[in-house]
C-alpha atoms as a PDB file:
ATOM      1  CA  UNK A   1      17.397 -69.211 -51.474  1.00  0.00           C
ATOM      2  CA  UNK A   2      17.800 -70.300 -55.064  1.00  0.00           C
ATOM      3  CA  UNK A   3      18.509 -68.487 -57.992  1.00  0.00           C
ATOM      4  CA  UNK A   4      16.381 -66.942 -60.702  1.00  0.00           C
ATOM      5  CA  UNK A   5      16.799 -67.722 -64.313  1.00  0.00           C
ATOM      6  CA  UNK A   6      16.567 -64.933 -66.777  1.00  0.00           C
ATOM      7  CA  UNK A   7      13.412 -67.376 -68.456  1.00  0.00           C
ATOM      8  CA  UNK A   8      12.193 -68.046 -64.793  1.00  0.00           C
ATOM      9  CA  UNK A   9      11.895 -64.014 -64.131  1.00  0.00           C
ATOM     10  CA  UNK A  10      10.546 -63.451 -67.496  1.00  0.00           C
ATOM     11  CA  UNK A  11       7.406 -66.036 -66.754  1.00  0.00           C
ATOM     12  CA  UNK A  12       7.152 -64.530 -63.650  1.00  0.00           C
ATOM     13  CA  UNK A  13       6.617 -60.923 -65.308  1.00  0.00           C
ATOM     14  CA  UNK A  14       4.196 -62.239 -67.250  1.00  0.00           C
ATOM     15  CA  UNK A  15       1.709 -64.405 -64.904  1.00  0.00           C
ATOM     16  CA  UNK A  16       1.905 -61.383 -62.479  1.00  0.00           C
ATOM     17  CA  UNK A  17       0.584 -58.983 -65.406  1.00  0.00           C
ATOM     18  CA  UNK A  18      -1.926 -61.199 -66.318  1.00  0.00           C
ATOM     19  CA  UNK A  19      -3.316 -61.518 -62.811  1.00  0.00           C
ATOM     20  CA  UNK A  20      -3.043 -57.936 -62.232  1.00  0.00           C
ATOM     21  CA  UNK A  21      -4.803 -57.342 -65.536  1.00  0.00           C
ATOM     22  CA  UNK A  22      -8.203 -60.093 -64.533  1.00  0.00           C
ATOM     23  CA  UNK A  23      -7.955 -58.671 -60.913  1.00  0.00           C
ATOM     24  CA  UNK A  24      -8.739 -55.040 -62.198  1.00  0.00           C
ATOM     25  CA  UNK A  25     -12.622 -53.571 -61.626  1.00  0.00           C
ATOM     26  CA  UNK A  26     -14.712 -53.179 -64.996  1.00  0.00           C
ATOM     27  CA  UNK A  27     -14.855 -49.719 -65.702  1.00  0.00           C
ATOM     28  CA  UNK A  28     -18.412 -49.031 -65.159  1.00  0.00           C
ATOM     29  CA  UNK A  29     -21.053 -46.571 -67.828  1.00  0.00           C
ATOM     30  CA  UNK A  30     -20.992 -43.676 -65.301  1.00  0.00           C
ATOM     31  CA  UNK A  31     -19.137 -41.847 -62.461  1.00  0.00           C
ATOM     32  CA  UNK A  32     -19.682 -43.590 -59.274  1.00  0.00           C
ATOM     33  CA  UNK A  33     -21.564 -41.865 -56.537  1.00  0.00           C
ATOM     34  CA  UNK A  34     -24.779 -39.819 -55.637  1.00  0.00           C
ATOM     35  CA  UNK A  35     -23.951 -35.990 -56.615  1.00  0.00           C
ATOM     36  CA  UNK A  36     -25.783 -33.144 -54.037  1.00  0.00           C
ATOM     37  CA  UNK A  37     -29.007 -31.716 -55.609  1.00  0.00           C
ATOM     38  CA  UNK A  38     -28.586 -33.227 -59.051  1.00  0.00           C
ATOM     39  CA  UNK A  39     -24.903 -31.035 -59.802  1.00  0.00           C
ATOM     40  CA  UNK A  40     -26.525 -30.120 -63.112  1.00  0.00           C
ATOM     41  CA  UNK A  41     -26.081 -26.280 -63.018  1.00  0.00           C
ATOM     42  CA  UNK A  42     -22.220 -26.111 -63.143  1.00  0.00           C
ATOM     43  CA  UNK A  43     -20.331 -28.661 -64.658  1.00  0.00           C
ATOM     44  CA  UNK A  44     -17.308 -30.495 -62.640  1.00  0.00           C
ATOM     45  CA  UNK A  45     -14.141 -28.650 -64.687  1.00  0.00           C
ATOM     46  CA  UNK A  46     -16.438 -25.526 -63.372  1.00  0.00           C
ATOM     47  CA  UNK A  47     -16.804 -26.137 -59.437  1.00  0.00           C
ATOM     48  CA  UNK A  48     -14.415 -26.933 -56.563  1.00  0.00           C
ATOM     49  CA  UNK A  49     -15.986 -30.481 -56.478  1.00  0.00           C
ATOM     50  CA  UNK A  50     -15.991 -32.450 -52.698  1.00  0.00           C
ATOM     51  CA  UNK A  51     -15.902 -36.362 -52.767  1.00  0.00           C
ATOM     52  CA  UNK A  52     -17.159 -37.887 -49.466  1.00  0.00           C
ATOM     53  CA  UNK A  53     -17.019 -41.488 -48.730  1.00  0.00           C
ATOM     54  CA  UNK A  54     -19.236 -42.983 -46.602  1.00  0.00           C
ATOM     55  CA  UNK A  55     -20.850 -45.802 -44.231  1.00  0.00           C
ATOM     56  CA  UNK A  56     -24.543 -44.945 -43.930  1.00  0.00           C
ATOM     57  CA  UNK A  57     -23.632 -46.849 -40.684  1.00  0.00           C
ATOM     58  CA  UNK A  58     -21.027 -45.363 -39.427  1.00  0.00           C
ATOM     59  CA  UNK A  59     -21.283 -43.062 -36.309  1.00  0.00           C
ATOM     60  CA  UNK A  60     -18.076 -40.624 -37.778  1.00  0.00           C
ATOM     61  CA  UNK A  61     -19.765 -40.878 -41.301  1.00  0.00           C
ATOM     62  CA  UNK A  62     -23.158 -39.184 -39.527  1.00  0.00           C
ATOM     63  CA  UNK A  63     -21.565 -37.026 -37.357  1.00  0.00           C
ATOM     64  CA  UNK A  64     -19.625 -35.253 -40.380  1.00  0.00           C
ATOM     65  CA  UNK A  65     -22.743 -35.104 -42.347  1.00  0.00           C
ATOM     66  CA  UNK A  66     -24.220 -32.076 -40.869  1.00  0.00           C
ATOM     67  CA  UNK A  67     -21.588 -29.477 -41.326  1.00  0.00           C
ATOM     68  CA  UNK A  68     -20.862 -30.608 -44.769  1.00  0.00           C
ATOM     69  CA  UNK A  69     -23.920 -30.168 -45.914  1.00  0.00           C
ATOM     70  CA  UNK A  70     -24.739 -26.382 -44.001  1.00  0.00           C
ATOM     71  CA  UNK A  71     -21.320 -26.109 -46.029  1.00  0.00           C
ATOM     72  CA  UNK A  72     -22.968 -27.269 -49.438  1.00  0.00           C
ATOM     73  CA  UNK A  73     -25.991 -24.769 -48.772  1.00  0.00           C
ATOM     74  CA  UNK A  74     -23.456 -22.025 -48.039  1.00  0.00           C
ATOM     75  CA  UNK A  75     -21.733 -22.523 -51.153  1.00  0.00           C
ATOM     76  CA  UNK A  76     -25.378 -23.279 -53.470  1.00  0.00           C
ATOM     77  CA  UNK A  77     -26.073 -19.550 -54.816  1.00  0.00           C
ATOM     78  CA  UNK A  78     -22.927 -19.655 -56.350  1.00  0.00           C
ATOM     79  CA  UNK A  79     -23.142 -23.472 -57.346  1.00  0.00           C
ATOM     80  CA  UNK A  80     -19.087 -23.041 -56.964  1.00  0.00           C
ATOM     81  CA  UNK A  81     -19.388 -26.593 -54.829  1.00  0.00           C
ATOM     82  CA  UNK A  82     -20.395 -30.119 -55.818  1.00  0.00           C
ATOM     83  CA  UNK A  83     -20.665 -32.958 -53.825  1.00  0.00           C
ATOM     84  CA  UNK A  84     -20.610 -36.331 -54.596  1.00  0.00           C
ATOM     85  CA  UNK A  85     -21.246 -38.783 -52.110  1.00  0.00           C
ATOM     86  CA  UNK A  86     -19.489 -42.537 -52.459  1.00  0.00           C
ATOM     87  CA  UNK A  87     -20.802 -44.962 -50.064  1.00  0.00           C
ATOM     88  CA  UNK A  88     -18.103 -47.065 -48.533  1.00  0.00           C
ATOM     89  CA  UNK A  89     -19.628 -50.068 -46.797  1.00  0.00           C
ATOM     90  CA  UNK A  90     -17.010 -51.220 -43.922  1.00  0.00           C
ATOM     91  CA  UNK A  91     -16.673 -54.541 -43.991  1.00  0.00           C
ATOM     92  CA  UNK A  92     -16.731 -54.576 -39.854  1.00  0.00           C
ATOM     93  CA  UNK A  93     -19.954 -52.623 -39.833  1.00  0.00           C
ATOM     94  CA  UNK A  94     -22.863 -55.487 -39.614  1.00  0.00           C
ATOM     95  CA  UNK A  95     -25.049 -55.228 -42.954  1.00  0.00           C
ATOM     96  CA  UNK A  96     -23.233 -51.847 -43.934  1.00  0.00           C
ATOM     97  CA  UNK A  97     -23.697 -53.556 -47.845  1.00  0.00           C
ATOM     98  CA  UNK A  98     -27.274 -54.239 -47.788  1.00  0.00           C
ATOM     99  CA  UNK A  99     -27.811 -50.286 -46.686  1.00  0.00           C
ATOM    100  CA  UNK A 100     -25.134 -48.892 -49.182  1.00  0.00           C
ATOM    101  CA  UNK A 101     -27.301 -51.088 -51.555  1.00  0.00           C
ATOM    102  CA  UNK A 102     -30.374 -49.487 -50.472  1.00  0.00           C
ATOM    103  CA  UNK A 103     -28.330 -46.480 -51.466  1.00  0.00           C
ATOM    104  CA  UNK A 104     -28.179 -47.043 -54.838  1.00  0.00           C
ATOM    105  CA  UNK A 105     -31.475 -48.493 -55.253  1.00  0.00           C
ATOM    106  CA  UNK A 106     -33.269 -45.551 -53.850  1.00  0.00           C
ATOM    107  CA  UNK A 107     -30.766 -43.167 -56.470  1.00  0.00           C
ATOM    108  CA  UNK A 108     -31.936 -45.621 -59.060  1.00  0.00           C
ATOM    109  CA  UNK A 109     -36.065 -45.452 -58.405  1.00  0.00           C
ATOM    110  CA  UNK A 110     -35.893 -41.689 -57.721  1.00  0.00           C
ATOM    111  CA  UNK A 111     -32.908 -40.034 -57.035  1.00  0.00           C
ATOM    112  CA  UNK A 112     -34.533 -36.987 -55.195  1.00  0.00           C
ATOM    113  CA  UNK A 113     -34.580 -39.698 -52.098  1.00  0.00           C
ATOM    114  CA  UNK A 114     -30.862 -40.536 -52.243  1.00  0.00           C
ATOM    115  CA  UNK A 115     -29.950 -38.271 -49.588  1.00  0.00           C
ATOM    116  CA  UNK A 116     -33.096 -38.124 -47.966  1.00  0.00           C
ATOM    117  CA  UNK A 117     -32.435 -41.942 -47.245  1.00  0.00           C
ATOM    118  CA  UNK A 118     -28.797 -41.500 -46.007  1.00  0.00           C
ATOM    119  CA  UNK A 119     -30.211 -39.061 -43.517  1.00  0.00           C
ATOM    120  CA  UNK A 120     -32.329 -41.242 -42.097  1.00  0.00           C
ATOM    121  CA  UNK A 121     -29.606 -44.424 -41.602  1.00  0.00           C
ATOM    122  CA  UNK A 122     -27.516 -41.808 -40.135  1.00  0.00           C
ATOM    123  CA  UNK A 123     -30.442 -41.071 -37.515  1.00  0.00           C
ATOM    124  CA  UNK A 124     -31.778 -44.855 -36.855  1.00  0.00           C
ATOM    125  CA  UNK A 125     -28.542 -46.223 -36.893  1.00  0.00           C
ATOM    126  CA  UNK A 126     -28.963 -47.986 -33.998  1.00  0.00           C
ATOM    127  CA  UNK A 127     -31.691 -50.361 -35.668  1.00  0.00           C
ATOM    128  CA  UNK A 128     -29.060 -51.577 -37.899  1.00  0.00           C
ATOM    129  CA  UNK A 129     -26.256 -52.693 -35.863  1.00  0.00           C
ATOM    130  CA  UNK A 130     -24.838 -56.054 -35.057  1.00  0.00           C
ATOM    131  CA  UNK A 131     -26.949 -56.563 -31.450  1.00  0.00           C
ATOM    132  CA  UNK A 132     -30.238 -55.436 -32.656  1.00  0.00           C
ATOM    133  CA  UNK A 133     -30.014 -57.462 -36.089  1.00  0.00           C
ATOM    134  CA  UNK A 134     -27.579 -60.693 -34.825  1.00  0.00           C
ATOM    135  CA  UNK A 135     -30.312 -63.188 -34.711  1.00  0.00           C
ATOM    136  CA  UNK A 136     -31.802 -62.506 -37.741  1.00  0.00           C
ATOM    137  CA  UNK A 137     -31.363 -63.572 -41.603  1.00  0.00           C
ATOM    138  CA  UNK A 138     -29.760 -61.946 -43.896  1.00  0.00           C
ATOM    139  CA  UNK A 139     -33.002 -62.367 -46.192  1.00  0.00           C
ATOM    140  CA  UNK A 140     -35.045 -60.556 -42.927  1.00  0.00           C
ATOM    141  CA  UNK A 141     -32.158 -57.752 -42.765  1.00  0.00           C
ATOM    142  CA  UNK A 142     -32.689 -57.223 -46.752  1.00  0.00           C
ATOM    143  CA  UNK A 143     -36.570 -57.226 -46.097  1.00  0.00           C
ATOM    144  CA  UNK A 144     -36.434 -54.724 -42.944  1.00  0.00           C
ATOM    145  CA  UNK A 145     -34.610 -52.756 -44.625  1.00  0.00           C
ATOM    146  CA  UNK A 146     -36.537 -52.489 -47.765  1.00  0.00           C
ATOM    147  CA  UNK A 147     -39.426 -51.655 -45.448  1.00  0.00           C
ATOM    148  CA  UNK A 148     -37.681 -49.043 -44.343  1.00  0.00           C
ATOM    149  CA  UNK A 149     -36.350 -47.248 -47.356  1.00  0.00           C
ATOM    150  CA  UNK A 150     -40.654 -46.413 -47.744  1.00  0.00           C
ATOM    151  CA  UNK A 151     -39.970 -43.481 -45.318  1.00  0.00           C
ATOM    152  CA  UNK A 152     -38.448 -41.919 -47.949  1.00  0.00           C
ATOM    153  CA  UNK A 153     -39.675 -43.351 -50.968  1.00  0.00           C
ATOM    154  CA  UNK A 154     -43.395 -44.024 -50.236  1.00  0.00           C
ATOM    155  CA  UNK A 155     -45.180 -47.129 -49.041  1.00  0.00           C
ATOM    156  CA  UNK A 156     -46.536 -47.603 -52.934  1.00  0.00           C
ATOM    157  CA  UNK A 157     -42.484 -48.276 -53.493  1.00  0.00           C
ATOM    158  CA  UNK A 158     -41.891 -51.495 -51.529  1.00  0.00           C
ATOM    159  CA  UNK A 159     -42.901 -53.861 -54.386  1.00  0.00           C
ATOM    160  CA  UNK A 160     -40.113 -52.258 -56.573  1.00  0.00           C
ATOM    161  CA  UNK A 161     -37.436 -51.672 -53.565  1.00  0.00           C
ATOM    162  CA  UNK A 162     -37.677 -55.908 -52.908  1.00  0.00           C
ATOM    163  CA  UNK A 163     -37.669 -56.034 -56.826  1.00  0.00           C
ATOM    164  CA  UNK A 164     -34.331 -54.214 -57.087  1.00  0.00           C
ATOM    165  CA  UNK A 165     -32.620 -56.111 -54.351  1.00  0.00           C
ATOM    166  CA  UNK A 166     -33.199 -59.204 -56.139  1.00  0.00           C
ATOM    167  CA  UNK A 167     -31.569 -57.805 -59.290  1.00  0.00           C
ATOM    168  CA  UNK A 168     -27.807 -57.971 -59.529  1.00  0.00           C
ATOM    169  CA  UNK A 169     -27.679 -55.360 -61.285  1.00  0.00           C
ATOM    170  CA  UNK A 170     -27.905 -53.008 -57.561  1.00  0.00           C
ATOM    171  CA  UNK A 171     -25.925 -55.839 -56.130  1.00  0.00           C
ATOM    172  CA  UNK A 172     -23.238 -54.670 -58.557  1.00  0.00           C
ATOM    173  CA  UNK A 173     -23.264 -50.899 -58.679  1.00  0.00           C
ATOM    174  CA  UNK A 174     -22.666 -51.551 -54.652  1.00  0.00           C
ATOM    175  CA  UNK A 175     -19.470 -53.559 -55.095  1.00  0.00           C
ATOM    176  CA  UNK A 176     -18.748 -51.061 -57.579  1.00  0.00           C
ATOM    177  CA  UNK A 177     -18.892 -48.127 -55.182  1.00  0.00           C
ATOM    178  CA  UNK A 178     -16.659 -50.147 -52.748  1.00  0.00           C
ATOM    179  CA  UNK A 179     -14.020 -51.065 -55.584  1.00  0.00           C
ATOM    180  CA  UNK A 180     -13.673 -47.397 -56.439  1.00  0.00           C
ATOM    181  CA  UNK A 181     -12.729 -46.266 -53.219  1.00  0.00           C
ATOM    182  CA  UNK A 182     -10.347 -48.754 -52.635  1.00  0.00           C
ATOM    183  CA  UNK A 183      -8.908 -47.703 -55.815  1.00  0.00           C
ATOM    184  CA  UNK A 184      -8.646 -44.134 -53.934  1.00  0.00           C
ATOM    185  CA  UNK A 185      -6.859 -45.621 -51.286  1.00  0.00           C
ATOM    186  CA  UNK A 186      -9.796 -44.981 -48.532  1.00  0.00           C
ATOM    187  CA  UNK A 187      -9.977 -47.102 -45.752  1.00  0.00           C
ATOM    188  CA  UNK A 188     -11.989 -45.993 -43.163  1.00  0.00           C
ATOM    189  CA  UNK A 189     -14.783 -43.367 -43.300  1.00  0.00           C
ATOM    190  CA  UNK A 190     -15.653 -40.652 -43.430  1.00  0.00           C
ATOM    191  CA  UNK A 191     -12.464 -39.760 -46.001  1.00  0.00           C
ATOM    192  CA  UNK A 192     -13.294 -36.963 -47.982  1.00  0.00           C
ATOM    193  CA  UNK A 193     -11.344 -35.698 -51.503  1.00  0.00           C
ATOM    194  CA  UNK A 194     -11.404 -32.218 -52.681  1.00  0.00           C
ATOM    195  CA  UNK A 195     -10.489 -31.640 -56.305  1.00  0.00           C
ATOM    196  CA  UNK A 196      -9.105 -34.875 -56.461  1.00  0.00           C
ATOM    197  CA  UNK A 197      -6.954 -34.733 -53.791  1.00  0.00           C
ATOM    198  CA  UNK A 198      -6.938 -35.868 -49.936  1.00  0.00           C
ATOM    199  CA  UNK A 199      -8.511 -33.290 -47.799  1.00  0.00           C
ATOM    200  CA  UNK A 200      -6.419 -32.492 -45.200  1.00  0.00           C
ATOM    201  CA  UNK A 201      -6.614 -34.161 -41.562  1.00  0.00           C
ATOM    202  CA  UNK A 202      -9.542 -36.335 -40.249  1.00  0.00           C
ATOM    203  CA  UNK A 203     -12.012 -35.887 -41.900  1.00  0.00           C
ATOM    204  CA  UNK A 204     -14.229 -37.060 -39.248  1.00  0.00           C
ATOM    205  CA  UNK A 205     -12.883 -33.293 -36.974  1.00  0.00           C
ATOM    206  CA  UNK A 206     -14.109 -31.260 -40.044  1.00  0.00           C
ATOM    207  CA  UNK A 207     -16.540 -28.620 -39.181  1.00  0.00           C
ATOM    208  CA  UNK A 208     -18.284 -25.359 -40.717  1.00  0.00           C
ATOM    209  CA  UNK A 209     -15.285 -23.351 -40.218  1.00  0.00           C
ATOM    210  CA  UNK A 210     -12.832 -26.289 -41.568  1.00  0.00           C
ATOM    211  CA  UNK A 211     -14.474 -26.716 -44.269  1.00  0.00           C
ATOM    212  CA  UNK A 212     -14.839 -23.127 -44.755  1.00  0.00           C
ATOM    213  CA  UNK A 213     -11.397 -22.317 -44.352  1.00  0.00           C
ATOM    214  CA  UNK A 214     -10.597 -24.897 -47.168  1.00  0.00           C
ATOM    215  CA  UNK A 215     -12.930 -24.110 -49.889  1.00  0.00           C
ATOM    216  CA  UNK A 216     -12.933 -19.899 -49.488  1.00  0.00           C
ATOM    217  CA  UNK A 217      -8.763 -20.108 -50.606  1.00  0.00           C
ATOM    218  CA  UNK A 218      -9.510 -22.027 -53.621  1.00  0.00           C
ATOM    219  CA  UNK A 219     -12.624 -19.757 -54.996  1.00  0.00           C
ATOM    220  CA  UNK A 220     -10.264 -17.134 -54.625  1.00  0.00           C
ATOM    221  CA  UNK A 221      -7.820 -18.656 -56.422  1.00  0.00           C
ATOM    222  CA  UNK A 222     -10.425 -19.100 -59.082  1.00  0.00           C
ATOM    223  CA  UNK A 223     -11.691 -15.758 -59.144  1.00  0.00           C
ATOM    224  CA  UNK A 224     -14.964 -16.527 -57.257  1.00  0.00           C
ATOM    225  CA  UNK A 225     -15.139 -14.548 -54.835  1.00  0.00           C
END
């Protein structure tokens, strides 16, 4: 191996920082994610606040969804807990982008259907995985899926769900959401955060009482209870 010259290392400093500085995401105007019920009653500093990642396709992603959100209800008199909800797209999971996207277009055009559309990838899954979908386009996966985002959004909707998808603007709020949980060090979902920090274990084994036994210690703590 050859040796380094002082001027050699010093170039080397600085072509690393500038590729680490054009490599960083764009901060974007708000906080990503879709936030429970609207999370306008108690502000963040005020509530234990949960961040989930998620795969709308992702069989541990639906299977954790239930109990978290019986634990959201549990906790909604009080409003001490907010959710927020960061969709993850796995890169292995077959058009896991395009339904993240749908995501973000359906907080966009009416945010009252954000969750209402997560629920129902979790339960049709199936429709969206690589056997069912391998033979088709990727413009007839972006158009079956736009027809599908009407169960929750109404069939007057379509001509403004195949409007969004076109914009980059949805295209980009998506890459966002996957940028910022890389930047959290997720890699696999579900992952969930609480307070900022990594909840503890899988988070795909959390149930009621899990959850439950994490969040009452910390309201105490706090005085809430």
């Amino acid at each position: 191996m050859g040796t380094w010259s002082f001027m050699e290392l010093i170039l080397l400093v600085i072509v690393s920082g500038s590729l680490l500085i054009e490599a960083q995401a764009p901060i974007p105007p708000k906080y990503d994610g879709f936030v429970y019920g609207g999370g306008k009653e108690r502000g963040f500093t005020d509530s234990i606040v949960i961040e989930a990642f998620y795969d709308p396709l992702c069989p541990f992603s639906r299977d954790s969804w239930p109990p978290l959100k019986k634990t959201i209800k549990h906790y909604s008199r009080s409003h001490a807990v907010t959710l927020i909800v960061h969709p993850f797209p796995l890169p292995y999971h077959d058009n896991a982008f395009v339904a993240s996207r749908a995501l973000h277009i359906a907080n966009n055009l009416n945010s009252s259907t954000t969750y209402h559309l997560l629920e129902l990838f979790f339960k049709h899954q199936e429709r969206f995985y690589h056997k069912p979908t391998r033979l088709l386009s990727r413009a007839s996966i972006v158009s079956h899926i736009a027809k599908f985002m009407t169960r929750a959004l109404g069939n007057s909707s379509l001509p403004d769900i195949e409007s969004a998808f076109e914009d980059s603007k949805t295209d980009q709020q998506t890459r966002i959401s996957f940028k910022y949980s890389c930047s959290r060090s997720v890699i696999g979902t579900p992952t969930f955060f609480v307070n900022g920090f990594p909840a503890p274990d899988d988070g795909s084994d959390f149930d009621y009482k899990k959850w439950k036994s994490i969040i009452d210690p910390l309201l105490s703590a706090n005085g809430d209870q």
